[in-house]
PDB file of N, CA and C in Angstrom:
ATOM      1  N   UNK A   1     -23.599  21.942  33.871  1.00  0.00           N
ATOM      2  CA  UNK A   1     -22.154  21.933  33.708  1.00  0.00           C
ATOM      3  C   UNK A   1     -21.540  23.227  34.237  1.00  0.00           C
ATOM      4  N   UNK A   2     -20.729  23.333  34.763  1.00  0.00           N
ATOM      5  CA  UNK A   2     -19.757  24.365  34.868  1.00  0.00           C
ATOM      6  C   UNK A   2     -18.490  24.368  33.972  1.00  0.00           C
ATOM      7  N   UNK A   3     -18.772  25.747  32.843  1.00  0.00           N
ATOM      8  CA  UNK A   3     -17.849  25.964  32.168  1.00  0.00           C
ATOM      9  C   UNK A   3     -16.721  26.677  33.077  1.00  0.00           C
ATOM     10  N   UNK A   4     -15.360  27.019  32.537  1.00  0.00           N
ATOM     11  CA  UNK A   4     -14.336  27.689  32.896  1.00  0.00           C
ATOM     12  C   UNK A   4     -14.136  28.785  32.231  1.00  0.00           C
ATOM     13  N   UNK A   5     -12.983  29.522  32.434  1.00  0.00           N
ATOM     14  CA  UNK A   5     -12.747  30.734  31.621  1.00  0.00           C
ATOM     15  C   UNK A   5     -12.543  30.808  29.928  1.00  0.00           C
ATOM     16  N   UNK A   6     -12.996  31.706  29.247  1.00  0.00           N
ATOM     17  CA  UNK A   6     -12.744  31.717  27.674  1.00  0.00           C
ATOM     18  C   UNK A   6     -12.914  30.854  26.842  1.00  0.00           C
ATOM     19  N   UNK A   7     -14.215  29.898  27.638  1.00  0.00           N
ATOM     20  CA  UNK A   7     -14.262  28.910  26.708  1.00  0.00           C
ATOM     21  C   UNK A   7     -15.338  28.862  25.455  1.00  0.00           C
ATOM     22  N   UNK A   8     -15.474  28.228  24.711  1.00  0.00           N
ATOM     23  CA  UNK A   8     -15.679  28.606  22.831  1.00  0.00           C
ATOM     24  C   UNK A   8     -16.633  27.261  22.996  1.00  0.00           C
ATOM     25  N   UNK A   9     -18.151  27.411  22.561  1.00  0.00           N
ATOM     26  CA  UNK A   9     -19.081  26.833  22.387  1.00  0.00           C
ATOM     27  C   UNK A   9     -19.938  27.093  20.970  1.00  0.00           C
ATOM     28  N   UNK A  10     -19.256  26.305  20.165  1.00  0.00           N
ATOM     29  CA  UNK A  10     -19.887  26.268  18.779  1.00  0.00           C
ATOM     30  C   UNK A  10     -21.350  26.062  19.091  1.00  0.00           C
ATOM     31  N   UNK A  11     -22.461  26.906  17.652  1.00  0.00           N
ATOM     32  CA  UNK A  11     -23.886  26.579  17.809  1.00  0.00           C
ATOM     33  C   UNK A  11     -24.127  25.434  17.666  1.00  0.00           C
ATOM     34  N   UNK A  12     -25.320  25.524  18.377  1.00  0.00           N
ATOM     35  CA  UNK A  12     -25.828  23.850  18.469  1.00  0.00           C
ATOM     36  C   UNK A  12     -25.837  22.695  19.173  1.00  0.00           C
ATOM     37  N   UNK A  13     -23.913  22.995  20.079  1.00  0.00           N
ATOM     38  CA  UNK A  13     -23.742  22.072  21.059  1.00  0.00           C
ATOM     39  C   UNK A  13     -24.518  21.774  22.168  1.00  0.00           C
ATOM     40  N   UNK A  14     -24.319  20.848  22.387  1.00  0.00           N
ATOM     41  CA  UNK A  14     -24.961  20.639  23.853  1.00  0.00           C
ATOM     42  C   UNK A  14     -24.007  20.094  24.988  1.00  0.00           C
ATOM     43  N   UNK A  15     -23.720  20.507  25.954  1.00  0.00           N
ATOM     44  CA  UNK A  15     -23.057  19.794  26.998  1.00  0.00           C
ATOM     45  C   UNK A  15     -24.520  19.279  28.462  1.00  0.00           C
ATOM     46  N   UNK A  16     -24.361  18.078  28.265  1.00  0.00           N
ATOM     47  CA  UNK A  16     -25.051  17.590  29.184  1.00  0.00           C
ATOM     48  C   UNK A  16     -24.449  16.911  30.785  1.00  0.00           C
ATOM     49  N   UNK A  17     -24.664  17.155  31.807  1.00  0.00           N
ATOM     50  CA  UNK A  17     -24.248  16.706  32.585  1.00  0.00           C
ATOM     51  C   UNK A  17     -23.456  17.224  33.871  1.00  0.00           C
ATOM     52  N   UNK A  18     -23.317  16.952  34.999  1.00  0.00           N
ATOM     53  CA  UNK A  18     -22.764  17.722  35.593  1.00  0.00           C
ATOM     54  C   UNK A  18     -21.425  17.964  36.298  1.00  0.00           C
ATOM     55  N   UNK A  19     -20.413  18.143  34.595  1.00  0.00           N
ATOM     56  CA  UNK A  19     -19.365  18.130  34.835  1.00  0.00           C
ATOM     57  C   UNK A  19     -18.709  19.466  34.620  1.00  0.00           C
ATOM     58  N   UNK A  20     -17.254  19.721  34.499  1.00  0.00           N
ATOM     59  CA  UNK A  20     -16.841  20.807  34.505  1.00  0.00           C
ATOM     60  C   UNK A  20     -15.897  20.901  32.683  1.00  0.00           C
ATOM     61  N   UNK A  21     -16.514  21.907  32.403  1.00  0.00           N
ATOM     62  CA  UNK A  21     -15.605  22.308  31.115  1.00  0.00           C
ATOM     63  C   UNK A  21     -14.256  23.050  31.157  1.00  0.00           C
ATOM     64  N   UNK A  22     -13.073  22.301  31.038  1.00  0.00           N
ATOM     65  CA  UNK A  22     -12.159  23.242  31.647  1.00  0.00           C
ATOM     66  C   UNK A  22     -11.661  24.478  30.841  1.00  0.00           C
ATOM     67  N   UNK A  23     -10.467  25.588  31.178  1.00  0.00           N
ATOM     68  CA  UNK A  23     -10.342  26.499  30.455  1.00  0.00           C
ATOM     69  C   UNK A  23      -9.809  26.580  29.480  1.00  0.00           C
ATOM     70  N   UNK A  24     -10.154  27.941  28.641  1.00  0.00           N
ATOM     71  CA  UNK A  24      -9.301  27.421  26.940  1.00  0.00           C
ATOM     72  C   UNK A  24     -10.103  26.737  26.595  1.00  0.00           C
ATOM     73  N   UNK A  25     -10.938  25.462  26.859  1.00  0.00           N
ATOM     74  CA  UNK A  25     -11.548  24.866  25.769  1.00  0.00           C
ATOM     75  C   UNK A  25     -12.237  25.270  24.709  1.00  0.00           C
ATOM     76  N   UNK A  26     -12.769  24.447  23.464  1.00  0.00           N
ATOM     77  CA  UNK A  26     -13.779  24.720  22.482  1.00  0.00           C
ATOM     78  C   UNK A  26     -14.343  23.541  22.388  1.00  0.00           C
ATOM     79  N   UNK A  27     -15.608  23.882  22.284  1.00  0.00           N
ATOM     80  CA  UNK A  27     -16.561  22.956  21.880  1.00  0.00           C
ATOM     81  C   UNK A  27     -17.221  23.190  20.593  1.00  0.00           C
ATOM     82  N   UNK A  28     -17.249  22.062  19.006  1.00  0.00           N
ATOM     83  CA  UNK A  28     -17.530  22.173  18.156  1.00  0.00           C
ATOM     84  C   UNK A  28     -18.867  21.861  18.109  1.00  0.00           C
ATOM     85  N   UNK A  29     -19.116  23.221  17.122  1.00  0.00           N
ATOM     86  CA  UNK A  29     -20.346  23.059  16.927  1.00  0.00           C
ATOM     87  C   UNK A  29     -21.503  21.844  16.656  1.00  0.00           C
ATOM     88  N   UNK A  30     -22.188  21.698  17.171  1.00  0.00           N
ATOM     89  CA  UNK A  30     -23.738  20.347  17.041  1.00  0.00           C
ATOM     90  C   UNK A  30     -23.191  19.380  17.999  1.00  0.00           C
ATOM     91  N   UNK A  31     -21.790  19.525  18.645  1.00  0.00           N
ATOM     92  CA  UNK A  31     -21.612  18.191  19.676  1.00  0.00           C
ATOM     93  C   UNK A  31     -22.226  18.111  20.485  1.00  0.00           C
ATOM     94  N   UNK A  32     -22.410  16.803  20.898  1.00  0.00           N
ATOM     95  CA  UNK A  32     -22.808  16.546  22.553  1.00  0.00           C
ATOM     96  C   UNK A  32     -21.876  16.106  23.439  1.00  0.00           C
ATOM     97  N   UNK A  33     -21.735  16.559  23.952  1.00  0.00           N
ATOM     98  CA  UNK A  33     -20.774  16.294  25.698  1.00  0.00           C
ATOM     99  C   UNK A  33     -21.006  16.205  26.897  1.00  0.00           C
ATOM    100  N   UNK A  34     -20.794  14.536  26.893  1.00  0.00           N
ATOM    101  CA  UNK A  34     -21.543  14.011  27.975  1.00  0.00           C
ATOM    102  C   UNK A  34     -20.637  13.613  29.218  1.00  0.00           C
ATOM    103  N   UNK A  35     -19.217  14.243  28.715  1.00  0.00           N
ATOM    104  CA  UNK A  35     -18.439  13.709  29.925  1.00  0.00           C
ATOM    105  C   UNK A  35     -17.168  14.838  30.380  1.00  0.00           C
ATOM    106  N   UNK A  36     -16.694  15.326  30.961  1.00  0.00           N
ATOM    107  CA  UNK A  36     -15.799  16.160  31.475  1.00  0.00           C
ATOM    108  C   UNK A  36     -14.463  16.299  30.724  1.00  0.00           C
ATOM    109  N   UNK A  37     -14.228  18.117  29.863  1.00  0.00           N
ATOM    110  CA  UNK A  37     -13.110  18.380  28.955  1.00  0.00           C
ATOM    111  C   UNK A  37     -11.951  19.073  30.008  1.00  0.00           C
ATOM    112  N   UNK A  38     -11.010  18.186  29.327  1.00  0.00           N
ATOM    113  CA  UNK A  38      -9.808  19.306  30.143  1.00  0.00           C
ATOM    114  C   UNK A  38      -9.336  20.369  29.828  1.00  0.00           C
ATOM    115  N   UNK A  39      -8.557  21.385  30.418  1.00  0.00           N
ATOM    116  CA  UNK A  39      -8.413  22.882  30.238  1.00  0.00           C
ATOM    117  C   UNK A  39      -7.776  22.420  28.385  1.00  0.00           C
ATOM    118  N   UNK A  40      -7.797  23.442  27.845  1.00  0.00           N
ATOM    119  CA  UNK A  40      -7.138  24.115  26.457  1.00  0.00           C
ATOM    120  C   UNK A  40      -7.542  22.463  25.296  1.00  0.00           C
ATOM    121  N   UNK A  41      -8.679  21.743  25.601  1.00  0.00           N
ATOM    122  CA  UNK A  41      -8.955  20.697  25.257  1.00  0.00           C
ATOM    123  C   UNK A  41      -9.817  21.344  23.664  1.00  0.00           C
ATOM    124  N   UNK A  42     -10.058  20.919  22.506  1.00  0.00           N
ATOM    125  CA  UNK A  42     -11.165  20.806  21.418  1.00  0.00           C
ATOM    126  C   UNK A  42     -12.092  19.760  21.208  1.00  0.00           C
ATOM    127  N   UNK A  43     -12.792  19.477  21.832  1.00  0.00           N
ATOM    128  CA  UNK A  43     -14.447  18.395  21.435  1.00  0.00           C
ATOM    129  C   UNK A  43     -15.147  18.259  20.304  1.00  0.00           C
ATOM    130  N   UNK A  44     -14.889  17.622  19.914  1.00  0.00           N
ATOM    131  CA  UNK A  44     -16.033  17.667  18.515  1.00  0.00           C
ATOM    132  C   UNK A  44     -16.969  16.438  18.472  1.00  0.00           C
ATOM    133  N   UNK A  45     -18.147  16.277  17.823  1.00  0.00           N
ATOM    134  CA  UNK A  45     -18.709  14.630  17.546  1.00  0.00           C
ATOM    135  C   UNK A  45     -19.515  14.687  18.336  1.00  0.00           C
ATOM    136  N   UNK A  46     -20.638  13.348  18.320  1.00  0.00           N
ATOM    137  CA  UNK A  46     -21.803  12.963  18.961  1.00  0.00           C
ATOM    138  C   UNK A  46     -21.196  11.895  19.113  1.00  0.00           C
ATOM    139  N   UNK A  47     -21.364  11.301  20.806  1.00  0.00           N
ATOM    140  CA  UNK A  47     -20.502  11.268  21.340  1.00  0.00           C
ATOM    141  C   UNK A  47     -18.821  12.509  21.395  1.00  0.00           C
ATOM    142  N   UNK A  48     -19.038  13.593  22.030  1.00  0.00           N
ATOM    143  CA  UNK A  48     -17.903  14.801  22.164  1.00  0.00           C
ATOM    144  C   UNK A  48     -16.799  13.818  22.229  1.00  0.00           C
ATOM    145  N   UNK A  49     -15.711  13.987  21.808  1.00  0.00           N
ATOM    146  CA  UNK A  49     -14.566  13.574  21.917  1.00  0.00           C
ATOM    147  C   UNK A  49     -13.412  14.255  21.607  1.00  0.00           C
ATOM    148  N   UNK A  50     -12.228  14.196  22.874  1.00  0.00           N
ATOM    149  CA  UNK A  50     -11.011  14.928  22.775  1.00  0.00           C
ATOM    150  C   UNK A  50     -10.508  15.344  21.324  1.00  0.00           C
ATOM    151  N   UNK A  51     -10.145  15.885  20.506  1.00  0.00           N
ATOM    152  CA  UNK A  51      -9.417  15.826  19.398  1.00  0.00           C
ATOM    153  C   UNK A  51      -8.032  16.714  19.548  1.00  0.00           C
ATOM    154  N   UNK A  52      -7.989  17.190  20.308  1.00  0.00           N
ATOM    155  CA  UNK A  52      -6.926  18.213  20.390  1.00  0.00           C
ATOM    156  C   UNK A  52      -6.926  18.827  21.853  1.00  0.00           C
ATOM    157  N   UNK A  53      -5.412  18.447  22.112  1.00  0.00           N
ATOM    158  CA  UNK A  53      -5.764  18.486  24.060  1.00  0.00           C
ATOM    159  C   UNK A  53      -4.145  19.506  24.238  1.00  0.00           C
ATOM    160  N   UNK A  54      -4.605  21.043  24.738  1.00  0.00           N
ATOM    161  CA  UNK A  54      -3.449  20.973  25.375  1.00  0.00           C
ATOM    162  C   UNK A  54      -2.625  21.526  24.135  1.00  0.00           C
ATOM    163  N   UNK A  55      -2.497  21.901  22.903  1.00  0.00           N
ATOM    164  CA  UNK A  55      -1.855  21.968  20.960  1.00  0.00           C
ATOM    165  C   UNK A  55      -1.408  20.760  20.693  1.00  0.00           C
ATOM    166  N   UNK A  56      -2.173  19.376  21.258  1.00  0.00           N
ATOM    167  CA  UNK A  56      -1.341  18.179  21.020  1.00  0.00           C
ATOM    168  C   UNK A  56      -2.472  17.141  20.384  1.00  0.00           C
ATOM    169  N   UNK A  57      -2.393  16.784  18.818  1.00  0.00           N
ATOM    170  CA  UNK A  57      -3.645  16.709  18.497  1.00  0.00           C
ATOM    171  C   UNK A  57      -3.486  15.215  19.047  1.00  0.00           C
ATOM    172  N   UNK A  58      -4.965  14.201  18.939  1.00  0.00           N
ATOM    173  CA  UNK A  58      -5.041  12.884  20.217  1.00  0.00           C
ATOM    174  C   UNK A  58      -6.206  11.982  19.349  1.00  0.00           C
ATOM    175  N   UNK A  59      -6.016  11.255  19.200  1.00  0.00           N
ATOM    176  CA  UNK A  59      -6.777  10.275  18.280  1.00  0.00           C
ATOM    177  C   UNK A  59      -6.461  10.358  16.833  1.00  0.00           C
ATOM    178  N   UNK A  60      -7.339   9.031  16.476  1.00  0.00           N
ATOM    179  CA  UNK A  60      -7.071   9.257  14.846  1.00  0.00           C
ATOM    180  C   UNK A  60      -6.930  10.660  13.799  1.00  0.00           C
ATOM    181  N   UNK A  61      -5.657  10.821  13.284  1.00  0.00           N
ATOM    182  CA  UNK A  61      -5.697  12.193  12.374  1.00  0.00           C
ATOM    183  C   UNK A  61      -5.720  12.002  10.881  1.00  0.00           C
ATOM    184  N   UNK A  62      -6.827  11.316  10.267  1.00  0.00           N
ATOM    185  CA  UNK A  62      -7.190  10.996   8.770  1.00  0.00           C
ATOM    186  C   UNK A  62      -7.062  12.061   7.691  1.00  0.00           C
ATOM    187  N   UNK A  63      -5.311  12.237   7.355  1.00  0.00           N
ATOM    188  CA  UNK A  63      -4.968  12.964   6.437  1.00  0.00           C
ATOM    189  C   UNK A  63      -5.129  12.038   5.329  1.00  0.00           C
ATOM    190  N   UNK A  64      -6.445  12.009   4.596  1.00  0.00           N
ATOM    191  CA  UNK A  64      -6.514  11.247   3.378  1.00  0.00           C
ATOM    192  C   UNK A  64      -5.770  10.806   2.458  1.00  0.00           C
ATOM    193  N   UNK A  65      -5.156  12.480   2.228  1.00  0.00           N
ATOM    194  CA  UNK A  65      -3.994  12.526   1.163  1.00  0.00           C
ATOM    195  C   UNK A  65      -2.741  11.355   1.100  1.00  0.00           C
ATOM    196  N   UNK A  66      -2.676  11.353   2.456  1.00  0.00           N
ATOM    197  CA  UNK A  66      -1.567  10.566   3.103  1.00  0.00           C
ATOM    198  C   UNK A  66      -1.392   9.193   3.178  1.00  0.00           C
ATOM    199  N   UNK A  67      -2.985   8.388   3.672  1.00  0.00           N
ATOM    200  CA  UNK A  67      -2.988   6.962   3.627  1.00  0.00           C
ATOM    201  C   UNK A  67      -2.832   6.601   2.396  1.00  0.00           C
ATOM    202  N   UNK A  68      -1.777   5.431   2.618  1.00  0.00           N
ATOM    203  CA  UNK A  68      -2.037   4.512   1.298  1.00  0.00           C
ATOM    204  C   UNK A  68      -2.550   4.001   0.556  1.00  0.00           C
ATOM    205  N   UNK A  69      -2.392   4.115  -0.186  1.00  0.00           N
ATOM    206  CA  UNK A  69      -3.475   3.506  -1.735  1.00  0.00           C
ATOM    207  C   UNK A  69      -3.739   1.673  -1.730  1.00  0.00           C
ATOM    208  N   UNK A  70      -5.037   1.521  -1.590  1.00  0.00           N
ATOM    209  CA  UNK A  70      -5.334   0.106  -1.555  1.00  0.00           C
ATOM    210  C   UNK A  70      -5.408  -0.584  -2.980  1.00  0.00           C
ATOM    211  N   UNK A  71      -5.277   0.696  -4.240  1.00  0.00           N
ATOM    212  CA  UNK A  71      -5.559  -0.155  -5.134  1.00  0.00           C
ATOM    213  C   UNK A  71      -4.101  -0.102  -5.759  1.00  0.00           C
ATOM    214  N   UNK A  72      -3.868   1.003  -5.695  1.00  0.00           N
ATOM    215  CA  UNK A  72      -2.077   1.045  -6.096  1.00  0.00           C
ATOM    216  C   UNK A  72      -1.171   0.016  -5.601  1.00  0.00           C
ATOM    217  N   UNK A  73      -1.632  -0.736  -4.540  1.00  0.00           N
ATOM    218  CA  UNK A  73      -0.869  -1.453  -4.144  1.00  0.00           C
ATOM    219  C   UNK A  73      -1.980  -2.830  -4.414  1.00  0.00           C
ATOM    220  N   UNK A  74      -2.392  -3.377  -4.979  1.00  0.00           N
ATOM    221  CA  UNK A  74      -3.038  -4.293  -5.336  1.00  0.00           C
ATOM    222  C   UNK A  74      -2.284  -4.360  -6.884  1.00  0.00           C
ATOM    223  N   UNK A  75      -2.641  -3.372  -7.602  1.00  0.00           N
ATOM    224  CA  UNK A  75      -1.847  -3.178  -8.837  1.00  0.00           C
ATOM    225  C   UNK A  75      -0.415  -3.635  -8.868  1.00  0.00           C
ATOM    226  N   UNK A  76       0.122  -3.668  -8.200  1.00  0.00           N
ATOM    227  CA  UNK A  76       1.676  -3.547  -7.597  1.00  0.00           C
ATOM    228  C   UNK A  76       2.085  -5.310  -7.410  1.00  0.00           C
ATOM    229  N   UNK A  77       0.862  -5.379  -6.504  1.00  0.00           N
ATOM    230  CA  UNK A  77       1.149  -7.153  -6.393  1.00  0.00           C
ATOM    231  C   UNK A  77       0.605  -7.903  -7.396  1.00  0.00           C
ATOM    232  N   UNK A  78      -0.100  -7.418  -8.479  1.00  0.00           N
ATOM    233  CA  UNK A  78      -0.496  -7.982  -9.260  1.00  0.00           C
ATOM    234  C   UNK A  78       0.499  -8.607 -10.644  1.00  0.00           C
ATOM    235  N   UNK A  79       1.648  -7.232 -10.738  1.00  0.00           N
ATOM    236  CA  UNK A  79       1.973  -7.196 -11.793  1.00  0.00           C
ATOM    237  C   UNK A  79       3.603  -7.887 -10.770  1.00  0.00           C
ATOM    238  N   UNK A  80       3.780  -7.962  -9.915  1.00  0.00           N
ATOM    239  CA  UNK A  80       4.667  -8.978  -9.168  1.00  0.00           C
ATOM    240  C   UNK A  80       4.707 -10.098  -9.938  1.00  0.00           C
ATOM    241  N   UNK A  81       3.197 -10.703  -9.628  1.00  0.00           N
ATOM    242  CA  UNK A  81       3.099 -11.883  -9.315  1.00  0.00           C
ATOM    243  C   UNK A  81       2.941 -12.235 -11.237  1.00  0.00           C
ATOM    244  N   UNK A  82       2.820 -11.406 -11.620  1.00  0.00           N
ATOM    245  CA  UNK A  82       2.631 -11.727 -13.398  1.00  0.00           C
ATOM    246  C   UNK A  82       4.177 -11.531 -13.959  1.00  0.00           C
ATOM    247  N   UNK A  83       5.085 -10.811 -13.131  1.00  0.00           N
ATOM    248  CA  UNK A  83       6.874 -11.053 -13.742  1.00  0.00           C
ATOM    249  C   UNK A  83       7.197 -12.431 -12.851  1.00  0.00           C
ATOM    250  N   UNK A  84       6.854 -12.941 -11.962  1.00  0.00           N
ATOM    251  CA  UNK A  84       7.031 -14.183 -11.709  1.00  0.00           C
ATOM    252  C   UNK A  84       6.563 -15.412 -12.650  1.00  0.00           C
ATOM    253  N   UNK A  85       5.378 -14.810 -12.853  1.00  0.00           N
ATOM    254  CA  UNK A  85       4.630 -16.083 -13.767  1.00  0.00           C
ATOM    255  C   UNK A  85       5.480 -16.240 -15.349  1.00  0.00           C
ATOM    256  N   UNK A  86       5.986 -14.790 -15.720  1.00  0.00           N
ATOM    257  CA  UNK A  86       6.732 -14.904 -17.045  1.00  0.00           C
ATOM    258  C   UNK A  86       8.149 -15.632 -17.086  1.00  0.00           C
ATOM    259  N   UNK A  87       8.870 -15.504 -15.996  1.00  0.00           N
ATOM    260  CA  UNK A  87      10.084 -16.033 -15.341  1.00  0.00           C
ATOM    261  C   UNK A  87      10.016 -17.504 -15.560  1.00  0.00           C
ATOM    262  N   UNK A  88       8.945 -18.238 -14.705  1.00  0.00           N
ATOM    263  CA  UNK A  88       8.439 -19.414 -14.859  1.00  0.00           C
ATOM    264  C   UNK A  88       7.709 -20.180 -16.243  1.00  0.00           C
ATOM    265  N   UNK A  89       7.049 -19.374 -16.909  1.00  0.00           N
ATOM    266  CA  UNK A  89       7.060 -19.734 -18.290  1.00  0.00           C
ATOM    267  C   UNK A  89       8.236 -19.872 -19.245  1.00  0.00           C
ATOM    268  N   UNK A  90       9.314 -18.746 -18.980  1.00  0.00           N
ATOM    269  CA  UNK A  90      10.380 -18.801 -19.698  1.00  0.00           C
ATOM    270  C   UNK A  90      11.395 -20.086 -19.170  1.00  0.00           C
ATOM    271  N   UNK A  91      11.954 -20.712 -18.106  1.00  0.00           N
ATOM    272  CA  UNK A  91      12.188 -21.653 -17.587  1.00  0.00           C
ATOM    273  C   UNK A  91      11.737 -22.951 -18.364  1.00  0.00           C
ATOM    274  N   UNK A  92      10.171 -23.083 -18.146  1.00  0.00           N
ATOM    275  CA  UNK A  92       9.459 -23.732 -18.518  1.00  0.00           C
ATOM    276  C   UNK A  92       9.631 -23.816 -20.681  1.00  0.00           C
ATOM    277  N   UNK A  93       9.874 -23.182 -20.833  1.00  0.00           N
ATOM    278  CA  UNK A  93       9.990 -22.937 -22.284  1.00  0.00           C
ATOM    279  C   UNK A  93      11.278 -23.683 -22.587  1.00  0.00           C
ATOM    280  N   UNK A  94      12.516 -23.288 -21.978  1.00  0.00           N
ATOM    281  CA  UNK A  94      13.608 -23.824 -21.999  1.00  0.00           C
ATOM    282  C   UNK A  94      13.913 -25.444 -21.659  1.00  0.00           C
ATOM    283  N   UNK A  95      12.980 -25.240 -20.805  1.00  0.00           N
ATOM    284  CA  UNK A  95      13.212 -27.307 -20.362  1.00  0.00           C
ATOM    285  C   UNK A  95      12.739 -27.786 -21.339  1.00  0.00           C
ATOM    286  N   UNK A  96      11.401 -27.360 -21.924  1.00  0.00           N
ATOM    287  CA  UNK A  96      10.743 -28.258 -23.033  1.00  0.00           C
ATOM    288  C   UNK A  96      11.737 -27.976 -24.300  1.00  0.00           C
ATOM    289  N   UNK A  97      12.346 -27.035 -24.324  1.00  0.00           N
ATOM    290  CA  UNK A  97      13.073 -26.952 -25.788  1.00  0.00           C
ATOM    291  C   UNK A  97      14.097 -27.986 -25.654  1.00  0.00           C
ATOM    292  N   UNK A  98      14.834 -28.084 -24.753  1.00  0.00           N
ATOM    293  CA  UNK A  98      16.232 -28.868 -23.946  1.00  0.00           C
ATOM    294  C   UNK A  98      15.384 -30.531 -24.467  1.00  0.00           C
ATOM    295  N   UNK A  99      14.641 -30.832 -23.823  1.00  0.00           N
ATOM    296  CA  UNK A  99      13.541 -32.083 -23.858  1.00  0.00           C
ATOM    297  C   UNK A  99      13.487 -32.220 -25.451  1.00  0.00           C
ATOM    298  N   UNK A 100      12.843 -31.256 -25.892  1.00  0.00           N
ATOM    299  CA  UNK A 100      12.557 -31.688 -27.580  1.00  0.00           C
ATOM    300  C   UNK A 100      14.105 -32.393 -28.657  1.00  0.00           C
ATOM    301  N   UNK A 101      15.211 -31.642 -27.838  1.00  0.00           N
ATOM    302  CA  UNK A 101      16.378 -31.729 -28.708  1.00  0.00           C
ATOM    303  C   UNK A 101      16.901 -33.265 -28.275  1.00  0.00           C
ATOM    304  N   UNK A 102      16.931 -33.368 -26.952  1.00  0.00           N
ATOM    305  CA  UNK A 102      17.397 -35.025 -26.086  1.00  0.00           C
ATOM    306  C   UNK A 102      16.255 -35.541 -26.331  1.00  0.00           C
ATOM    307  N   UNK A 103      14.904 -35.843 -26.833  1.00  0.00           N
ATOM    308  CA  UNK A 103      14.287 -36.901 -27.643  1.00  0.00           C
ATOM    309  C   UNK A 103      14.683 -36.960 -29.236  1.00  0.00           C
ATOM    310  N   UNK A 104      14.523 -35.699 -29.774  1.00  0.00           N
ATOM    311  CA  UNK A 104      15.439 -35.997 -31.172  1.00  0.00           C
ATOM    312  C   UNK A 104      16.210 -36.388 -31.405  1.00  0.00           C
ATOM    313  N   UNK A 105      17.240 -36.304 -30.418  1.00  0.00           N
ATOM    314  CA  UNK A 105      18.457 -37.372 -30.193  1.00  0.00           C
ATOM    315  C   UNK A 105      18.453 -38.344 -29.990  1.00  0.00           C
ATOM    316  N   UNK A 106      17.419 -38.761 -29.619  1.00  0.00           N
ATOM    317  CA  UNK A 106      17.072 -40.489 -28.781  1.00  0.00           C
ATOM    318  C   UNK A 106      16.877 -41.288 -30.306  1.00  0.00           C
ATOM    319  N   UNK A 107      15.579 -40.391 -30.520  1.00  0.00           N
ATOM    320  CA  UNK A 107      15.037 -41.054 -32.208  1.00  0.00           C
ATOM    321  C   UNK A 107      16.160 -40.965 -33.192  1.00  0.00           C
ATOM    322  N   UNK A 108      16.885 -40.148 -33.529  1.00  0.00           N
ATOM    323  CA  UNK A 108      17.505 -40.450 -34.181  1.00  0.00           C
ATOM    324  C   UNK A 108      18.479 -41.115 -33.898  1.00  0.00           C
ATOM    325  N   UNK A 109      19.511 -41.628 -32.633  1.00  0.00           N
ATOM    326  CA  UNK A 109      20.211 -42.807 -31.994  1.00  0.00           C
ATOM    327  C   UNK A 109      19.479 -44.072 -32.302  1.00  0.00           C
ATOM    328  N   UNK A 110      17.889 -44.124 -32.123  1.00  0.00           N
ATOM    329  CA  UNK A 110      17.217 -45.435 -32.218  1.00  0.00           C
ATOM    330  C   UNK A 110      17.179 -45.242 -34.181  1.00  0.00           C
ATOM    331  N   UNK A 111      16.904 -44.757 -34.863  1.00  0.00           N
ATOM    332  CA  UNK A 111      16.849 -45.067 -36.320  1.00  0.00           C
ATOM    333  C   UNK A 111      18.280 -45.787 -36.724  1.00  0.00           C
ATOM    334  N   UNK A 112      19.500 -44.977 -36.541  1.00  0.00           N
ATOM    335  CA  UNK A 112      20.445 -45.389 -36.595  1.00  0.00           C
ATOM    336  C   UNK A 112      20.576 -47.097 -36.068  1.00  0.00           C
ATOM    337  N   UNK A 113      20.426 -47.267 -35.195  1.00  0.00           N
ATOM    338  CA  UNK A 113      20.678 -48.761 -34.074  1.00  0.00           C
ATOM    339  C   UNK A 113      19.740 -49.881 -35.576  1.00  0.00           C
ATOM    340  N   UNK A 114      18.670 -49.319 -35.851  1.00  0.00           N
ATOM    341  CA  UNK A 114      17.865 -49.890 -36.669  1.00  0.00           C
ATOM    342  C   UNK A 114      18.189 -50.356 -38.440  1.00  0.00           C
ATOM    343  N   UNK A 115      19.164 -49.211 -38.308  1.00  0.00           N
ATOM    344  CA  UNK A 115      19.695 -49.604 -39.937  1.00  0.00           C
ATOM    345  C   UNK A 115      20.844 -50.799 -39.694  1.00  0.00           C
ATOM    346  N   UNK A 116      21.423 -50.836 -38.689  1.00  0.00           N
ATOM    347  CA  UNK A 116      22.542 -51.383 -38.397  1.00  0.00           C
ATOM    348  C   UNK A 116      22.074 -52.743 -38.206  1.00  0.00           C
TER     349      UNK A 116
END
């Protein structure tokens, strides 16, 4: 490989191949780099890969803190879907009460019809 000027080779790395490392770069330590970095570029990984090209960071940036919660939001749809279900029970409560009073009414219309 031909490195360039000031460039930063963590222990361990390996650059294989016969490409050019450009300037400014760093290479993180234990990588392998098997394919050609551009000037002011950061490599890290087996398989080396860009991470920071240029002060412009470039691929996935897994701020943990940050991604969303898979269970918080499972929780979330859970308790959705359980104020729906109470909504629908209460509905459901009301028709049958409505129902109980218009058959009591029926029976007692038919007792009446019967004395008569």
């Amino acid at each position: 490989p031909t490195l360039g000027n000031n460039v930063i080779i963590g222990s361990g790395a390996k650059i294989l191949g016969p490409f050019k490392v450009g300037d400014d770069s760093k290479i993180g330590s234990n990588s392998v780099v098997v394919k050609e970095v551009p000037p002011t570029a950061t490599v890290v990984g087996i398989p080396g890969r860009v991470v920071i090209s240029g002060e412009k960071r470039v691929g996935v940036d897994l701020q943990h803190g940050k991604l969303p919660d898979p269970v918080a939001k499972a929780v979330s749809c859970v308790f959705d879907q359980l104020h729906r279900l109470e909504d629908r029970v209460e509905k459901l409560q009301a028709e049958q009460q409505q129902l109980q009073t218009e058959l009591a009414h029926y029976r007692k219309s038919e007792l009446e019809e019967e004395k008569v």
